[in-house]
Each structure stands twice: as C-alpha cells, then as structure tokens.
N, C-alpha and C. Protein backbone atom coordinates (compact mmCIF):
# COMPACT_ATOMS: atom_id res chain seq x y z
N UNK A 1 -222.85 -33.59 -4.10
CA UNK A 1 -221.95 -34.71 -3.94
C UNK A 1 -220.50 -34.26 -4.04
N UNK A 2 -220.40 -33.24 -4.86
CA UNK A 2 -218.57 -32.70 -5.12
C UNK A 2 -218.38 -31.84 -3.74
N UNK A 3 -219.47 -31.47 -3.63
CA UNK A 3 -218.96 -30.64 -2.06
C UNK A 3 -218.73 -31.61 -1.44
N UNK A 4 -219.76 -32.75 -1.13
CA UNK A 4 -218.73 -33.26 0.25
C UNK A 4 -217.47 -33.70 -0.12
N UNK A 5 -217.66 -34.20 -1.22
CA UNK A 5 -216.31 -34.75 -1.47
C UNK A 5 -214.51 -33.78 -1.27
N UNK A 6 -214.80 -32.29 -1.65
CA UNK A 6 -214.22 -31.34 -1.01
C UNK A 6 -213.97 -30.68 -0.07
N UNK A 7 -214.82 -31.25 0.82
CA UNK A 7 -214.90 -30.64 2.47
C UNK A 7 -213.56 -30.72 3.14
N UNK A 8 -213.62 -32.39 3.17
CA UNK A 8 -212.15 -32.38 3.57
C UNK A 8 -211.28 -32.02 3.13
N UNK A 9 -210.85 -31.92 1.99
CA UNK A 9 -209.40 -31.48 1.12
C UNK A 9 -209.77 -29.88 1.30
N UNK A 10 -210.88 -29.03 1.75
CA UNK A 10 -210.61 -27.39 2.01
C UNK A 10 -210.00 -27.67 3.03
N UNK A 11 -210.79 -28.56 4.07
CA UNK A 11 -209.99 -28.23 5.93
C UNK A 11 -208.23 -28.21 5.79
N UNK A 12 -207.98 -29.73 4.29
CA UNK A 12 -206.23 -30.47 4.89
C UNK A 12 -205.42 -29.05 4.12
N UNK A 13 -206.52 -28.40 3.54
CA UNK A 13 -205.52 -27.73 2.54
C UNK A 13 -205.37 -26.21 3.28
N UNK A 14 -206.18 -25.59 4.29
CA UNK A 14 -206.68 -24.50 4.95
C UNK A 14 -205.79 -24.67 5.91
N UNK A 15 -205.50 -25.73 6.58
CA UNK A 15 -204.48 -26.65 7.71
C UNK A 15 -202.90 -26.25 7.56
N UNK A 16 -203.18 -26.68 6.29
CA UNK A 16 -201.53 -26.81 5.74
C UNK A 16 -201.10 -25.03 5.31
N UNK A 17 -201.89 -24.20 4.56
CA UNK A 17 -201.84 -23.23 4.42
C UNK A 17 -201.21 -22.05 5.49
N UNK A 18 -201.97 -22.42 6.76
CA UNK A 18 -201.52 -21.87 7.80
C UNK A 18 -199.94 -22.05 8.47
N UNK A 19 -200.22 -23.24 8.16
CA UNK A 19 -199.09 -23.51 9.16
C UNK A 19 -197.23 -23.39 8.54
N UNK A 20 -197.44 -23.40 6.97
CA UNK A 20 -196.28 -23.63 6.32
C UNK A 20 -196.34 -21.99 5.36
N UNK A 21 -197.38 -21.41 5.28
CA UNK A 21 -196.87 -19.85 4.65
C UNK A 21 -196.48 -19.19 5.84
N UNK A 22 -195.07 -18.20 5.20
CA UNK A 22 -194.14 -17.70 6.43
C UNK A 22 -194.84 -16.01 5.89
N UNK A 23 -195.59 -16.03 4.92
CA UNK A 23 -196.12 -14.55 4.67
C UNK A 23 -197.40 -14.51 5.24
N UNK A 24 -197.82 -13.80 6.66
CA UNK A 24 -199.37 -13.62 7.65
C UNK A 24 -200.00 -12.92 7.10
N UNK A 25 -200.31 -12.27 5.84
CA UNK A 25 -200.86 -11.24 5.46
C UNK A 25 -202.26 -11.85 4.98
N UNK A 26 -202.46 -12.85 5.22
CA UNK A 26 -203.73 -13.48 4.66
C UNK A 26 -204.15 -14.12 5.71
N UNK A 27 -205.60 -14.17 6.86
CA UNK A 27 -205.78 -14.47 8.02
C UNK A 27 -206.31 -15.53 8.00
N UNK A 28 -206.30 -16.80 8.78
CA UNK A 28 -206.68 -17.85 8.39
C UNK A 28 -208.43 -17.60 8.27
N UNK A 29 -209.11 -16.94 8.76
CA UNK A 29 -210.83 -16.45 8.53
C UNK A 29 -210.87 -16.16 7.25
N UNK A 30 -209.73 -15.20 6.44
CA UNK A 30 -209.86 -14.75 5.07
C UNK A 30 -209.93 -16.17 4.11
N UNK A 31 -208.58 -16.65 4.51
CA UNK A 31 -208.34 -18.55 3.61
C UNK A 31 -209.47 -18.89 3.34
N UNK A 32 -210.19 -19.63 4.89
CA UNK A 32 -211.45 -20.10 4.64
C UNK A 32 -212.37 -19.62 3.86
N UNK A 33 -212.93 -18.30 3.58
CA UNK A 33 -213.79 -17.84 2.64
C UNK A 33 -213.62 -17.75 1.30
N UNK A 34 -211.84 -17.81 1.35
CA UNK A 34 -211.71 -17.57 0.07
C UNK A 34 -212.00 -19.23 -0.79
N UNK A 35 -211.30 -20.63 0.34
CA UNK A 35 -211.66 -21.72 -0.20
C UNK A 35 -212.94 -21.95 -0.19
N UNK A 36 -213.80 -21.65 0.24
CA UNK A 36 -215.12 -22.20 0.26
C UNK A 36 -215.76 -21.15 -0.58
N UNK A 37 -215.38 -20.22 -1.29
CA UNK A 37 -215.75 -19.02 -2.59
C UNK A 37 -215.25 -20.23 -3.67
N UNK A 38 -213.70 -20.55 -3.37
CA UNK A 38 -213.29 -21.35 -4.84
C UNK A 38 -214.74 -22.76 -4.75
N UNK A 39 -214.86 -23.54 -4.25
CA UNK A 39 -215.39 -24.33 -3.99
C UNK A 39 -216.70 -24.43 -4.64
N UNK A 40 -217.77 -23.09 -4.04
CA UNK A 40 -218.99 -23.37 -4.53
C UNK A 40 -219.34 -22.02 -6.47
N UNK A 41 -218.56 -21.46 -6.46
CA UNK A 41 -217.89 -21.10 -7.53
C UNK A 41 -218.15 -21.44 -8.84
N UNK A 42 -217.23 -22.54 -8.54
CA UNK A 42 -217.16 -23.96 -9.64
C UNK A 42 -216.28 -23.57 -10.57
N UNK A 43 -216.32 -24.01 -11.93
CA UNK A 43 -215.27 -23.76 -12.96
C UNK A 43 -215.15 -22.37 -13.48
N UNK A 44 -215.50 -21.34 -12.36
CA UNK A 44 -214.64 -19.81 -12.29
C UNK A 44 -213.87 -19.70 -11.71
N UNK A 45 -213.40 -20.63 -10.97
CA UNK A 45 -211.94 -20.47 -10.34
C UNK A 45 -210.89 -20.88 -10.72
N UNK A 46 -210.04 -20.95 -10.38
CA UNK A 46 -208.48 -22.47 -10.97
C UNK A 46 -207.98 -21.87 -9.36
N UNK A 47 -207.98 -23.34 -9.30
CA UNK A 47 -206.93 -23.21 -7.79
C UNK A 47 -205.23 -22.83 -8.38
N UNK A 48 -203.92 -22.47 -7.38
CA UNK A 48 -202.80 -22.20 -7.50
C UNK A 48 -202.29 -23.62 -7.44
N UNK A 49 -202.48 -24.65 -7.02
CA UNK A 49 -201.43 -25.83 -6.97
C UNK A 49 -202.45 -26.87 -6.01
N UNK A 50 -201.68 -28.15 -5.64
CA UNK A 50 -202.22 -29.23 -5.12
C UNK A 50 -202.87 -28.50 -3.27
N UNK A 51 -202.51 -28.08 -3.46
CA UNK A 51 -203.27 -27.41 -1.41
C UNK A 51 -204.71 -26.60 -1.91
N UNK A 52 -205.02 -26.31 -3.11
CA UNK A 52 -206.06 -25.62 -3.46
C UNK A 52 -206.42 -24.46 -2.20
N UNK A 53 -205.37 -23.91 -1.69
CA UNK A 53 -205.87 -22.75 -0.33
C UNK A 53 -206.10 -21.55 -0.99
N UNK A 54 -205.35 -20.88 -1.89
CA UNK A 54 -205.86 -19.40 -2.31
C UNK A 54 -206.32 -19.44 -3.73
N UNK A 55 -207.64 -19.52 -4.48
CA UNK A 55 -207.73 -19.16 -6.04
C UNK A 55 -207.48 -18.50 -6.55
N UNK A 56 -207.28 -18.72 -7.84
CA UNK A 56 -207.36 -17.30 -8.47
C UNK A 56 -208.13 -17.16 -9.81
N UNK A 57 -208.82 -16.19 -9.91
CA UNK A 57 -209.97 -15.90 -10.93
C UNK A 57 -209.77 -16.13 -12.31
N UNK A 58 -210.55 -17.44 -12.73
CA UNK A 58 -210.26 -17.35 -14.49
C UNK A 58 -210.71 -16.60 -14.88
N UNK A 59 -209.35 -15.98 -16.45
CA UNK A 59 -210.32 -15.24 -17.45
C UNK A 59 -211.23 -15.94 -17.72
N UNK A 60 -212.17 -15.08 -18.31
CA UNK A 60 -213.33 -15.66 -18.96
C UNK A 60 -212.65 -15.84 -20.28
N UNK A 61 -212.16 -16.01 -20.64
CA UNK A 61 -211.82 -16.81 -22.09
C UNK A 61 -210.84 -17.74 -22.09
N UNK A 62 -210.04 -17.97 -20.75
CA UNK A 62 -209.03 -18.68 -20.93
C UNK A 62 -209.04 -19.80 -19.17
N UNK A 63 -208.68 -20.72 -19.80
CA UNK A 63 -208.57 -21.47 -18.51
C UNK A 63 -207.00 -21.58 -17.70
N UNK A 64 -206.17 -20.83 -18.85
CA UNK A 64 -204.95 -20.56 -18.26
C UNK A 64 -204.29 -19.38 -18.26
N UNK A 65 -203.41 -18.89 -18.13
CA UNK A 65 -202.70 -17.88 -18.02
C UNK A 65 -202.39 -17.86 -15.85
N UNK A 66 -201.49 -19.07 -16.17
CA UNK A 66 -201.50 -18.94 -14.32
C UNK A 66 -199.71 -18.57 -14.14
N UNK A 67 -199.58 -17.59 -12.91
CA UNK A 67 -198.21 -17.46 -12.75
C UNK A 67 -198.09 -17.79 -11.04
N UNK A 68 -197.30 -18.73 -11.22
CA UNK A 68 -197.12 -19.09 -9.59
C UNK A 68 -195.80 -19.47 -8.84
N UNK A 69 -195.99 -18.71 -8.08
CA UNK A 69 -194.65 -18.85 -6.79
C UNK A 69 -194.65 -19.55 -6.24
N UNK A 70 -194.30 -20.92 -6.12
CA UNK A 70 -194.39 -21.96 -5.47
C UNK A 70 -195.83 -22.59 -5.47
N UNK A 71 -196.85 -22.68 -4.48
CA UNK A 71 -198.18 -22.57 -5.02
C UNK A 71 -199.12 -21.09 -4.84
N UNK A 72 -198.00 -20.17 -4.50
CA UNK A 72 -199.09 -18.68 -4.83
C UNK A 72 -199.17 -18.19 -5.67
N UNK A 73 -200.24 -17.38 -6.03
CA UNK A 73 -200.37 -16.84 -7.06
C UNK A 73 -199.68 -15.43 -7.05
N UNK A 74 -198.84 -15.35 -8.49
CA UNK A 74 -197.76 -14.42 -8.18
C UNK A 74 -198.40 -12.91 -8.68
N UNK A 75 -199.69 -13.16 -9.52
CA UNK A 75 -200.33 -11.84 -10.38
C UNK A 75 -199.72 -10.68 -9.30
N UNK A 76 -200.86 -10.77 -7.98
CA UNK A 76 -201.16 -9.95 -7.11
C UNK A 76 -199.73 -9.14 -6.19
N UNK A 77 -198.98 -9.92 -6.49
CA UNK A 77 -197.14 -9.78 -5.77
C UNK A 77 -196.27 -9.07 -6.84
N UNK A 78 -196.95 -8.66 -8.23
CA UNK A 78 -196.41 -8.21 -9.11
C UNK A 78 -196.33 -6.53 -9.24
N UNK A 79 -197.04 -5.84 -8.48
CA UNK A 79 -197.13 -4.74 -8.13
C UNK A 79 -196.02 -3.97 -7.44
N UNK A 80 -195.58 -5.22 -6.81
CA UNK A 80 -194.28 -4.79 -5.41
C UNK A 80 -193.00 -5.13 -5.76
N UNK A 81 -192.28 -5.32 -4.63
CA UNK A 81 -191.22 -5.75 -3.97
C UNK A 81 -191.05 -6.93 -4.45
N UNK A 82 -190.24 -7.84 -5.25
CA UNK A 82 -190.15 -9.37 -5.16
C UNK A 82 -188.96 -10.10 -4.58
N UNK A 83 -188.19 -9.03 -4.20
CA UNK A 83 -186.82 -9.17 -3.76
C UNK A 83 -186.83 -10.40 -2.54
N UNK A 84 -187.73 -10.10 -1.31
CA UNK A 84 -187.95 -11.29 -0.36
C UNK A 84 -188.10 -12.48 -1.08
N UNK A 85 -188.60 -12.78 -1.96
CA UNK A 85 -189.00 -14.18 -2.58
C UNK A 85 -187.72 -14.71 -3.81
N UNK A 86 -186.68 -13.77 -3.62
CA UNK A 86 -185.32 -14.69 -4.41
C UNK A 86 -185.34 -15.98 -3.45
N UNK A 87 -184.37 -16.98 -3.86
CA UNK A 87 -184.87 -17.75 -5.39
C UNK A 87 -185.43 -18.69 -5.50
N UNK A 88 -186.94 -18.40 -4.96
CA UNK A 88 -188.19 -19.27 -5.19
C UNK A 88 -188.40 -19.98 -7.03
N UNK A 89 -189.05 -20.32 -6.58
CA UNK A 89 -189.51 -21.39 -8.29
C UNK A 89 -190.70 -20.58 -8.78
N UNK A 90 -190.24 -20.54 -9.92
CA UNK A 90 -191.72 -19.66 -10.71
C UNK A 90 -192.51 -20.59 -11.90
N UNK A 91 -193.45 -20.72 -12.00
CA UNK A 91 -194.25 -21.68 -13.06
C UNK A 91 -195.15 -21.00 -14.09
N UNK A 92 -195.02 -20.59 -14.83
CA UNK A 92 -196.31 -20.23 -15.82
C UNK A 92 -196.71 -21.05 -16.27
N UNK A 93 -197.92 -20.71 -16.48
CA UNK A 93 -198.72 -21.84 -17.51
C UNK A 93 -199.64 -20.81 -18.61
N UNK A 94 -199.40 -21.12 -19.14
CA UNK A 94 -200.52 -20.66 -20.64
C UNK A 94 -200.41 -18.97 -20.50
N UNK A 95 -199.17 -18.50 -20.03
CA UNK A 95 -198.55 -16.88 -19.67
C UNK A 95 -198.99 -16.79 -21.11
N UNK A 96 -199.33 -14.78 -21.29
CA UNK A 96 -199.03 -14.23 -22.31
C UNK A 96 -197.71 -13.56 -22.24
N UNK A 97 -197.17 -13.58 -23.62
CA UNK A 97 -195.87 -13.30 -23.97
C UNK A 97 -196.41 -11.24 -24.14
N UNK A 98 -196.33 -10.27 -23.25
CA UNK A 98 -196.91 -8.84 -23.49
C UNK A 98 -195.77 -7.93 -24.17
N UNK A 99 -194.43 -8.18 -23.99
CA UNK A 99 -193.83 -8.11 -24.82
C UNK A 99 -192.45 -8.25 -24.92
N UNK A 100 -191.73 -8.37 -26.38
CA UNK A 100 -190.03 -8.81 -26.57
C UNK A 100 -189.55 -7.79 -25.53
N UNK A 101 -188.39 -7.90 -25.17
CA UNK A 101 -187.35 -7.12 -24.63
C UNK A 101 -186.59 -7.11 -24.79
N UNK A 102 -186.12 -7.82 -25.19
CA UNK A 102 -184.22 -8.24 -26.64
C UNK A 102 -184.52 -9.91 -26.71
N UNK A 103 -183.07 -10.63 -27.42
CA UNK A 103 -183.25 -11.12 -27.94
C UNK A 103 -183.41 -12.53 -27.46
N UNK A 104 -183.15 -12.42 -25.86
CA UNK A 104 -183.47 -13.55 -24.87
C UNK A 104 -183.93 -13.24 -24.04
N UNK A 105 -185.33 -12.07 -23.93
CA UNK A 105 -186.23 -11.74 -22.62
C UNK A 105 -187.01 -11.01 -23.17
N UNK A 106 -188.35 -11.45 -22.33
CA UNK A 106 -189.59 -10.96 -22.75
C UNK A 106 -190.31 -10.58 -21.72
N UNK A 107 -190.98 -10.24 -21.54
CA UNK A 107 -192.58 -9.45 -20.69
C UNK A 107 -193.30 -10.77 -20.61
N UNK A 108 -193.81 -11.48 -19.63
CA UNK A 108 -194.83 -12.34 -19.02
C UNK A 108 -195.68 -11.69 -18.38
N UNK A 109 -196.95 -11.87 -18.25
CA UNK A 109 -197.95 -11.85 -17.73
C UNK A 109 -199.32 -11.46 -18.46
N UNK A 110 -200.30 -10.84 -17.37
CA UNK A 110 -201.80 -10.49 -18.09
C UNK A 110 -201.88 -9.45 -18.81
N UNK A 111 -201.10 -8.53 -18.49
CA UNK A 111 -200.86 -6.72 -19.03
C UNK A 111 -199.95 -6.43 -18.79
N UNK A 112 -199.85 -5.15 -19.47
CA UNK A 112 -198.57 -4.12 -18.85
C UNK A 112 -198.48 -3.71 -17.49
N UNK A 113 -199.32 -3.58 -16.23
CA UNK A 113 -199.10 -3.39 -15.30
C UNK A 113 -199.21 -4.59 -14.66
N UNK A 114 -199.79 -5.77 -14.97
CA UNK A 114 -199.21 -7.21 -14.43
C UNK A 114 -198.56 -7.86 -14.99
N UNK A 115 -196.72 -7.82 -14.74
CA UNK A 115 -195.76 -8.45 -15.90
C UNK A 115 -194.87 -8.65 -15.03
N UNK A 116 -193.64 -9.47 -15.59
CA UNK A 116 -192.90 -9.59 -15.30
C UNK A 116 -191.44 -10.09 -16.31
N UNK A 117 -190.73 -9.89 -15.71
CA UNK A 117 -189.22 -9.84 -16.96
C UNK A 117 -189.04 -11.46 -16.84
N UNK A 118 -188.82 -12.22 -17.74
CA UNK A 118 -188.36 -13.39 -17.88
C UNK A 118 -186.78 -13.45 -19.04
N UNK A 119 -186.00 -13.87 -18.35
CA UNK A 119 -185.02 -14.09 -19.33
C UNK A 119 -184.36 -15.34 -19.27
N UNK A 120 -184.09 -15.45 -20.54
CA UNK A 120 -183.77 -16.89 -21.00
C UNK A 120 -182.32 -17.33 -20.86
N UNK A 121 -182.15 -18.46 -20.07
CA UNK A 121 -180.04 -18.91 -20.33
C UNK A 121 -180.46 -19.89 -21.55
N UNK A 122 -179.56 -19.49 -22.86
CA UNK A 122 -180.38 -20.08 -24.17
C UNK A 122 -178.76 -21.23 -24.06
N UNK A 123 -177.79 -21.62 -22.87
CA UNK A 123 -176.90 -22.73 -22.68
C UNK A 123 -176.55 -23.19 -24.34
N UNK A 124 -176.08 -22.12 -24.78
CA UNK A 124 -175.43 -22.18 -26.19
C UNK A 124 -176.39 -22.26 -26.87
N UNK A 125 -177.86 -22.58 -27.08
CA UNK A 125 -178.46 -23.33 -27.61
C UNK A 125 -179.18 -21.88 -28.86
N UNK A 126 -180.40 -22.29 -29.66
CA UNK A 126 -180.74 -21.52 -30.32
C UNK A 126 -181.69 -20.86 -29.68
N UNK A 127 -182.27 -19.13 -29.91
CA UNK A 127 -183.12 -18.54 -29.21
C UNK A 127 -184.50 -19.14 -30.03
N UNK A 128 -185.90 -18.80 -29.43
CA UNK A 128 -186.82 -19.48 -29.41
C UNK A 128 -187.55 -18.02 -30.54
N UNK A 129 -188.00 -18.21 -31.58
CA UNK A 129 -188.69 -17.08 -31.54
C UNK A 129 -190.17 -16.79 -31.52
N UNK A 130 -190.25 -15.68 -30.48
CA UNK A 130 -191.62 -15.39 -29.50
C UNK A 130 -192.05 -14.01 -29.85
N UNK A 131 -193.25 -13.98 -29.80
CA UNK A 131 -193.89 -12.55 -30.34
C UNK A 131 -194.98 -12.14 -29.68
N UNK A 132 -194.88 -10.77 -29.35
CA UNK A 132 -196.30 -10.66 -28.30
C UNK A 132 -197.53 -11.15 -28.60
N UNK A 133 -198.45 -11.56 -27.53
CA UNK A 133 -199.77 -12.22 -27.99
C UNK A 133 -199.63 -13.40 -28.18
N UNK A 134 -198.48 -14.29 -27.94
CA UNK A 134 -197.85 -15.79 -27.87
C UNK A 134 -198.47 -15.81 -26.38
N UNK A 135 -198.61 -17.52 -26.08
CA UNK A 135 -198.74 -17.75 -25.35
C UNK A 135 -197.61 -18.99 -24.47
N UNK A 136 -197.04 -19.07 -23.40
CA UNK A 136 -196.01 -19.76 -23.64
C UNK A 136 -196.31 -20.42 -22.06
N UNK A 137 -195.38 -21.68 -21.62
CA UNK A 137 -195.47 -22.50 -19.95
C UNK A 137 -193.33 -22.41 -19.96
N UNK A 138 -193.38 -22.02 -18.48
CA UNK A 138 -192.13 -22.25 -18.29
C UNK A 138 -192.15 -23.14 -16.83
N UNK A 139 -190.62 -22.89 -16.38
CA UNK A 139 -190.71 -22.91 -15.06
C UNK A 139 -189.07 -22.32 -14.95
N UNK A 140 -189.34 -21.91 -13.85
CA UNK A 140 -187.74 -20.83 -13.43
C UNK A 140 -187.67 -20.17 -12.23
N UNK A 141 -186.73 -20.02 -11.44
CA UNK A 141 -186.83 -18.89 -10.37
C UNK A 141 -186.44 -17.77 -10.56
N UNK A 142 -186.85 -16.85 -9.42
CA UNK A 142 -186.69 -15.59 -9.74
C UNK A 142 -185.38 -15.36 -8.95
N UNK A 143 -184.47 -14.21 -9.41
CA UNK A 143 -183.32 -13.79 -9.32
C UNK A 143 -183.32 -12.36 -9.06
N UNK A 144 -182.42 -11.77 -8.20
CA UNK A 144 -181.86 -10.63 -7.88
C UNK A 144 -181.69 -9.85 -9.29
N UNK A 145 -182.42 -8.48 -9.48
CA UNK A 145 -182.32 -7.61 -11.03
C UNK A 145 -180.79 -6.78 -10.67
N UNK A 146 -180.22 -7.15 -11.40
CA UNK A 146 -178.93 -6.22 -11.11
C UNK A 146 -179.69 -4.23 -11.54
N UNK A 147 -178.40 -3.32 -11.69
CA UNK A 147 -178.89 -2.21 -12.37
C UNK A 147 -179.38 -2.58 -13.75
N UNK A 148 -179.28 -3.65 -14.65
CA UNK A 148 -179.01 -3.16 -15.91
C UNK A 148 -179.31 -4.71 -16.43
N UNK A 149 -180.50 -5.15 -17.19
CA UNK A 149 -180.23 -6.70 -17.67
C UNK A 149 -179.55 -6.27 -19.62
N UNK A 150 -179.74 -5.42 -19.90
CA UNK A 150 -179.76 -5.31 -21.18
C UNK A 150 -180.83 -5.23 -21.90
N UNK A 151 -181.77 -5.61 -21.28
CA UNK A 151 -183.30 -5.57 -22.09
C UNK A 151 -183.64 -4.56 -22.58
N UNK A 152 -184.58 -4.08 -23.68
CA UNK A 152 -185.18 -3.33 -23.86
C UNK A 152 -186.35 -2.63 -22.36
N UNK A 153 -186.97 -1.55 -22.59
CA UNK A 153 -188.23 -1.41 -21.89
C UNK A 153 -187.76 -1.83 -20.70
N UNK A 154 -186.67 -1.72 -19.64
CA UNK A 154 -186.81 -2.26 -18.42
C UNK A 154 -187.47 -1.30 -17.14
N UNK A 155 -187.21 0.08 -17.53
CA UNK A 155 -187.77 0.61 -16.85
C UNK A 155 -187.98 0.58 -15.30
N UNK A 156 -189.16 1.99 -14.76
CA UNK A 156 -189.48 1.55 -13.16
C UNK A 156 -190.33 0.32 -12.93
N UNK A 157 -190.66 -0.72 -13.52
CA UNK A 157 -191.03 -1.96 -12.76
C UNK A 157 -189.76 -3.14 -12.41
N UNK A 158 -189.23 -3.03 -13.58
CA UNK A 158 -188.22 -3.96 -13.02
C UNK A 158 -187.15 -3.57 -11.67
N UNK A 159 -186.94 -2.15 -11.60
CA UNK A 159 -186.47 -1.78 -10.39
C UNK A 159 -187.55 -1.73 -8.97
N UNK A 160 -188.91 -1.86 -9.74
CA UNK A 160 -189.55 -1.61 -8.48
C UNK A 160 -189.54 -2.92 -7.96
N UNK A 161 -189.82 -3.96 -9.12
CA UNK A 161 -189.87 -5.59 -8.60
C UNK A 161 -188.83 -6.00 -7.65
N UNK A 162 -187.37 -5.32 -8.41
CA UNK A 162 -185.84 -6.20 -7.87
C UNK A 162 -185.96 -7.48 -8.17
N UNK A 163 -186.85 -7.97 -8.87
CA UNK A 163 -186.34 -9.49 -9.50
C UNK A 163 -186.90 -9.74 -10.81
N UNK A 164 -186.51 -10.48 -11.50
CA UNK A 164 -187.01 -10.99 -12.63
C UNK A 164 -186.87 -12.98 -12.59
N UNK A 165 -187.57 -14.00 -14.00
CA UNK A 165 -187.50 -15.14 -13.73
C UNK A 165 -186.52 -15.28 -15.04
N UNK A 166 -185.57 -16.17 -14.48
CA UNK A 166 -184.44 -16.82 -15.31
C UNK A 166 -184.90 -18.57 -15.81
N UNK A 167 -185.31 -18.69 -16.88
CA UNK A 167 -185.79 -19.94 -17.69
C UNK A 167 -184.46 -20.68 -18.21
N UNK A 168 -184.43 -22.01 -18.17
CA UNK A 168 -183.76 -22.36 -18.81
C UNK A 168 -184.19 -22.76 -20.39
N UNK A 169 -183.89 -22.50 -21.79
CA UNK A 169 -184.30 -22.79 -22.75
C UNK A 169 -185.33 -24.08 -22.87
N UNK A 170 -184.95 -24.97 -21.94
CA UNK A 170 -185.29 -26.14 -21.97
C UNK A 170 -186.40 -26.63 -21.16
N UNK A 171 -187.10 -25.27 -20.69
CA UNK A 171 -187.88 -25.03 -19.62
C UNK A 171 -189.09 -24.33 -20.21
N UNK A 172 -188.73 -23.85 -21.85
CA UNK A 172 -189.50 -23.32 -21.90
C UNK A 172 -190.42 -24.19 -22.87
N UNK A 173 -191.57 -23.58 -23.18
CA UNK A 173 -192.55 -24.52 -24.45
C UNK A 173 -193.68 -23.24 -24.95
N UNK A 174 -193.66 -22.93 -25.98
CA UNK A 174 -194.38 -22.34 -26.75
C UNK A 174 -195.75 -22.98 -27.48
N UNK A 175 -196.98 -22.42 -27.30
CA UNK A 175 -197.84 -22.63 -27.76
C UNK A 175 -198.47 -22.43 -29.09
C-alpha cells in the first residue's frame, strides 16, 4: 500500500530532479534506481529533502547526521572542490561536532575524512560551547576559504575544499 502510494511522488520527484540539477553527473537511469532502492529499502534510507530524488544511507545508530546542499547530499562532495557551489545554503541536522578549531569554528561531519569547516559570526553575541562528539543542526552557506581562517587544524582539506559554512550564532542549536 506505501508503494503505491509512492509511485507517484518517485516519478514528480525523478521529473523535477532532472530537469532543475545543473550538475549531469548523475544519469537520469542512475536517479531512478537509486529512488526506487530508497523506496523499497524502507527505514534504511533518509531521503535529502522534499523531492526525495537522491538518498542517503542511515547510520545504523542514528537517524540523523544529514549534511545538505540545498537538497543534496553534501557527504559525497566533501572529498573535492566546493568552490562551484559558493554561496549555496548548507543544513545540518544531527552533524557531529569531529572537532574544535578555535574559538568560533569547528569540524562538521561523519569523520575526519568527511568534514567540513564551519565557522561561526557569533554578531557580538556569546560563543556557544561545543566539544567533539556533540551533536549539533545549523543552517548556513558556504563561502569562498581565503588563505588563512585562523583556525586551528586547517590544513590540505580546507584548501582542497576552497570553501567552508559560515553559521550565524542564531542558526545554530546544540544537542
């Protein structure tokens, strides 16, 4: 009965997928398998946003830890280049905090090789205090990495990324 009831919302969402991502690297034959994988699946997936077109794999212990670029999932884009995607909107949900980096930026994501720099505009306000193994939801876009944020640990990912996400204090919420 939930399948049919999803049939249609794979086609409007498989539809829309195509026609409005400006990145081809995903073929509309791939979409389809991948929605109709999320689909019969079941509660091992979490879709990226309301189009439910690309999933992405729950931990098995957690029903969150989602990082998303508009409605993609940003895990897999974290490896590269993020520079094309300035200044898209970034969303975490139930992110792990992997680690401080000074005293208004931290490490987001699943691991050390899936992370990303988040830094905070704390707009006078007081800093939040966060400790690795926190779990935290923001929302923010990502920004052009100059040479140098000040952070601790910035290292070759943040140059390899060229971007990091800028939160507003008021954006953020700790778990």
């Amino acid at each position: 009965m939930t399948l049919v009831r999803l049939a249609p919302l794979a086609l409007v969402a498989l539809l829309a997928a195509s026609c409005g991502d400006k990145d081809k690297s995903a073929s509309p034959a791939t979409t389809a398998s991948t929605t109709t994988s999320a689909v019969t699946t079941g509660p091992s997936a979490v879709t990226t946003g309301p189009s439910g077109a690309k999933p992405i794999p729950a931990l098995p212990s957690s029903k969150g830890n989602k990082l998303l670029l508009g409605t993609r999932d940003l895990y897999p884009l974290l490896a590269g280049s993020l520079s094309q995607y300035v200044p898209q909107q970034v969303r975490g949900t139930s992110v792990n905090v992997i680690q401080i980096a000074g005293t208004d930026s931290f490490w987001a994501g699943r691991n050390a090789g899936r992370r990303i720099l988040v830094k905070l505009n704390l707009k006078g306000g007081k800093t939040p205090v966060l400790k690795a193994g926190q779990q935290v939801d923001f929302v923010g876009h990502l920004a052009k990495a100059p040479a140098s944020l000040g952070a601790k640990s910035e290292g070759p990912l943040l140059q390899k990324q060229g971007a990091y996400v800028i939160v507003s204090v008021g954006d953020l919420s700790l778990h």
